[in-house]
C-alpha atoms as a PDB file:
ATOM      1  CA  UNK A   1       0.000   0.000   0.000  1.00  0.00           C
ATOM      2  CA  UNK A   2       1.477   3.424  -0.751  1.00  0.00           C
ATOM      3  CA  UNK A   3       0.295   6.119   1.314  1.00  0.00           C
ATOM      4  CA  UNK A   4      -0.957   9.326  -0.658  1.00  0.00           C
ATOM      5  CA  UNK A   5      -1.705  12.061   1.844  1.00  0.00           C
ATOM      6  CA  UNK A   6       0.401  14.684   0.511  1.00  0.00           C
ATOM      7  CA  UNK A   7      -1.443  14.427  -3.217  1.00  0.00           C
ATOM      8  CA  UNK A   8      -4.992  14.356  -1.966  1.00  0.00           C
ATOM      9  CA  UNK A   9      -4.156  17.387   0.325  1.00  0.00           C
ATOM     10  CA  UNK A  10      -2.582  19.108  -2.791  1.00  0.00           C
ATOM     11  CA  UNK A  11      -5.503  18.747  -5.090  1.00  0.00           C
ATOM     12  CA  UNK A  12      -7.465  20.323  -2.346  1.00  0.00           C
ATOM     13  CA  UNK A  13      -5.292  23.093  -1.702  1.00  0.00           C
ATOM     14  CA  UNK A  14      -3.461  22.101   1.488  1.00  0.00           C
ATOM     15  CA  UNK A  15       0.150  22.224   0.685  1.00  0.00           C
ATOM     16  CA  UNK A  16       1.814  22.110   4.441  1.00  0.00           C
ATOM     17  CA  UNK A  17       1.985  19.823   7.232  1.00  0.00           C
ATOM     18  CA  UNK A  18       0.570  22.218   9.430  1.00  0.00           C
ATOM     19  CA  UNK A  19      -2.163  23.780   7.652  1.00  0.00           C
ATOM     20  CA  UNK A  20      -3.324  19.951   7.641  1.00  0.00           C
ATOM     21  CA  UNK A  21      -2.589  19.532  10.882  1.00  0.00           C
ATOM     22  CA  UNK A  22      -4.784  22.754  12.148  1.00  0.00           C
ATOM     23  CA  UNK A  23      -7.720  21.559  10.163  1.00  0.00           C
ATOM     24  CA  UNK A  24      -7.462  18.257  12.016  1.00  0.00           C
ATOM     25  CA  UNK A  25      -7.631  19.856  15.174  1.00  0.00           C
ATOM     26  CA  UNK A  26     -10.797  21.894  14.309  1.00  0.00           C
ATOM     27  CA  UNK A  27     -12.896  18.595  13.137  1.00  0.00           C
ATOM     28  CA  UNK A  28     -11.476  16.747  16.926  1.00  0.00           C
ATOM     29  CA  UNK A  29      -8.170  15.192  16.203  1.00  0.00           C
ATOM     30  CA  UNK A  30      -4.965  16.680  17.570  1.00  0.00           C
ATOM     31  CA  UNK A  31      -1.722  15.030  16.611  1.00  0.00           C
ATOM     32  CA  UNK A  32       1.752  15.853  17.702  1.00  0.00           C
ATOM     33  CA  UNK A  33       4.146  17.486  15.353  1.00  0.00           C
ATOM     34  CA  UNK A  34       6.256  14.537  15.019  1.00  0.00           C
ATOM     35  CA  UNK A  35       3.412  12.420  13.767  1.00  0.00           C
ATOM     36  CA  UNK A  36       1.960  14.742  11.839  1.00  0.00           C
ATOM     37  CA  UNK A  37       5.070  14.853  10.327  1.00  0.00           C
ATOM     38  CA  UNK A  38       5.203  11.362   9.843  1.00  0.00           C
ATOM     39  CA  UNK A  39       1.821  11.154   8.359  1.00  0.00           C
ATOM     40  CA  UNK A  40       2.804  13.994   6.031  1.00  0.00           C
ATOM     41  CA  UNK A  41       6.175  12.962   4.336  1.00  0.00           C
ATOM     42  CA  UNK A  42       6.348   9.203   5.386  1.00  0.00           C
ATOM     43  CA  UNK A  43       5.054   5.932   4.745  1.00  0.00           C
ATOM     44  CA  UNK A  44       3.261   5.322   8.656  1.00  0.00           C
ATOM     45  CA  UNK A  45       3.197   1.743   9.752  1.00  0.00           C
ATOM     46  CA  UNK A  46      -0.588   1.919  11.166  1.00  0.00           C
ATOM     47  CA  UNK A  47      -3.041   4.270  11.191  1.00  0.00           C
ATOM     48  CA  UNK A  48      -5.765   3.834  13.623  1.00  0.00           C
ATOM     49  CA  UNK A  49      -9.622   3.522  11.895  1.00  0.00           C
ATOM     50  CA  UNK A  50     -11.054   7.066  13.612  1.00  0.00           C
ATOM     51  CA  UNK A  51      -7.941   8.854  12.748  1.00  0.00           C
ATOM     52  CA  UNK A  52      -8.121   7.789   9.082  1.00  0.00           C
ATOM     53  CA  UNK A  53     -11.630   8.608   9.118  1.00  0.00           C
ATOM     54  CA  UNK A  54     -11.336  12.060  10.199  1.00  0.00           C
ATOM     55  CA  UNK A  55      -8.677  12.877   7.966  1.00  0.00           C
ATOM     56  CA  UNK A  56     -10.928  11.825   4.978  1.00  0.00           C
ATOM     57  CA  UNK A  57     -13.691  14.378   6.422  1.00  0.00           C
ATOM     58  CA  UNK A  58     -10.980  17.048   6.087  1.00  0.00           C
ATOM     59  CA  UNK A  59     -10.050  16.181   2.864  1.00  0.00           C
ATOM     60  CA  UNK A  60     -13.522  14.894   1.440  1.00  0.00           C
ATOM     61  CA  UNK A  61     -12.312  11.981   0.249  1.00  0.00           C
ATOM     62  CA  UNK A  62     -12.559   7.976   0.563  1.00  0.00           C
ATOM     63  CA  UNK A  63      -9.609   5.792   1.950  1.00  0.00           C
ATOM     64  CA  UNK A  64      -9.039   4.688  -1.312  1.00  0.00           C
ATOM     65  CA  UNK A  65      -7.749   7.971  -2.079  1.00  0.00           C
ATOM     66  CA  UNK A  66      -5.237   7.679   0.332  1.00  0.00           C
ATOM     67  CA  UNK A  67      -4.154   3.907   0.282  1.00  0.00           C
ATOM     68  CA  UNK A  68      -3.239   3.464  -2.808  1.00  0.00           C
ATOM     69  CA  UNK A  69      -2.965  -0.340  -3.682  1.00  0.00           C
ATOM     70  CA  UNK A  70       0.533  -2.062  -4.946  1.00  0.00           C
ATOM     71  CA  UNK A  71      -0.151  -5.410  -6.329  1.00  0.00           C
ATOM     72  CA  UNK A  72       3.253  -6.096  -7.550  1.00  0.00           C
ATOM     73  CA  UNK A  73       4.687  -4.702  -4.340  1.00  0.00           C
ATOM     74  CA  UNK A  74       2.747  -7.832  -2.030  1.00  0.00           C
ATOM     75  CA  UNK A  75       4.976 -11.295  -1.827  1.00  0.00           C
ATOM     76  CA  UNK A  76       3.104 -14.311  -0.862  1.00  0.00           C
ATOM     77  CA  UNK A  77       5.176 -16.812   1.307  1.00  0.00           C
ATOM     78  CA  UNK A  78       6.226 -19.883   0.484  1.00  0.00           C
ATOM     79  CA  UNK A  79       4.679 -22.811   2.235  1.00  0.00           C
ATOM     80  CA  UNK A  80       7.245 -25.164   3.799  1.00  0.00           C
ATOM     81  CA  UNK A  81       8.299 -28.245   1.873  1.00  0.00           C
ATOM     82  CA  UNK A  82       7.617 -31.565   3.570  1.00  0.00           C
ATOM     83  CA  UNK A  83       8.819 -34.304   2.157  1.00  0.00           C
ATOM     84  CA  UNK A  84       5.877 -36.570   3.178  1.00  0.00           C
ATOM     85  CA  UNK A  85       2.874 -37.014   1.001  1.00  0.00           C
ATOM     86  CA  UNK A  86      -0.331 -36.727   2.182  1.00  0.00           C
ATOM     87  CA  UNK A  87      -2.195 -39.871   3.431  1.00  0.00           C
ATOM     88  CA  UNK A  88      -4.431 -41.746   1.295  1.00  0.00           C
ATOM     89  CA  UNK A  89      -8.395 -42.212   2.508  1.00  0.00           C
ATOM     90  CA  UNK A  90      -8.067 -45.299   4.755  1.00  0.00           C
ATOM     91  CA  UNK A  91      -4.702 -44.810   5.150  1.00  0.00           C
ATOM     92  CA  UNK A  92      -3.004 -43.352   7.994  1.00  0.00           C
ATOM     93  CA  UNK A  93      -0.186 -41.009   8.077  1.00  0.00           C
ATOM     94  CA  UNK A  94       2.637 -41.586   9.335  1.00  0.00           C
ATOM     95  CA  UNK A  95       3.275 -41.078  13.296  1.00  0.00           C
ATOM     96  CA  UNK A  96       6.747 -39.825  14.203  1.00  0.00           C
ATOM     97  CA  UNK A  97       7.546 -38.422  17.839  1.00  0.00           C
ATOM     98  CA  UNK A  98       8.175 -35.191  18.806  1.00  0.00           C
ATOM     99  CA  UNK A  99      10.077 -33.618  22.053  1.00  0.00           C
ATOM    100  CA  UNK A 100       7.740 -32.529  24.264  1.00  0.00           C
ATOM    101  CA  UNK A 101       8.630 -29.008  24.974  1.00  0.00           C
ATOM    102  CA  UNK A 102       8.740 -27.300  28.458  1.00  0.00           C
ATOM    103  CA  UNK A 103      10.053 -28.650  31.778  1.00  0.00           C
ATOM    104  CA  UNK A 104      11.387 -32.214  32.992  1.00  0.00           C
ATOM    105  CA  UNK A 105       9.944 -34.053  35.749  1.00  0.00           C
ATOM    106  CA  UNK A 106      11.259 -33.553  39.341  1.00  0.00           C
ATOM    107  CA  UNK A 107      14.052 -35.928  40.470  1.00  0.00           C
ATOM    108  CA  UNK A 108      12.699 -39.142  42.283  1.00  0.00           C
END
């Protein structure tokens, strides 16, 4: 996801971090300059829901406006490789033991 704040607040006219940042603070939501900051020139790493949605009543906008979607960007993980095969209807798989994890019992 690519975060577009700075563009949608362009096209509307808002080209600083703290013109934004006043406007949020007249519709309820006061953020710190450092976030703001953040929010304004960086990629953030969350964003909680009611913040989001109060910045897209400043703006007028949908999220979609300012999560912008990467598909190329997303990697799926690989699933581990096992080099058993799954077992056969009426079959059963094959039992091997495992270390039980956690403490030993108390000396006798």
């Amino acid at each position: 996801m690519k975060w577009n704040l700075r563009l949608a607040a362009a096209k509307r006219d808002i080209w600083k971090a703290s013109d934004m940042r006043r406007l949020l603070a007249e519709h309820g939501l006061t953020i710190s300059v450092g976030k703001m900051s953040n929010l304004w020139s960086g990629q953030p790493t969350s964003i909680r829901l009611d913040d989001l949605e109060i910045i897209c009543a400043v703006l007028g906008c949908g999220p979609d406006e300012l999560l912008i979607r990467e598909p190329g960007t997303v990697h799926r993980q690989a699933q581990p490789v096992t080099d058993e095969r799954p077992a056969a209807v009426g079959e059963s798989a094959a039992v091997r033991p495992r270390r039980r994890a956690g403490r030993s019992l108390p000396p006798p």
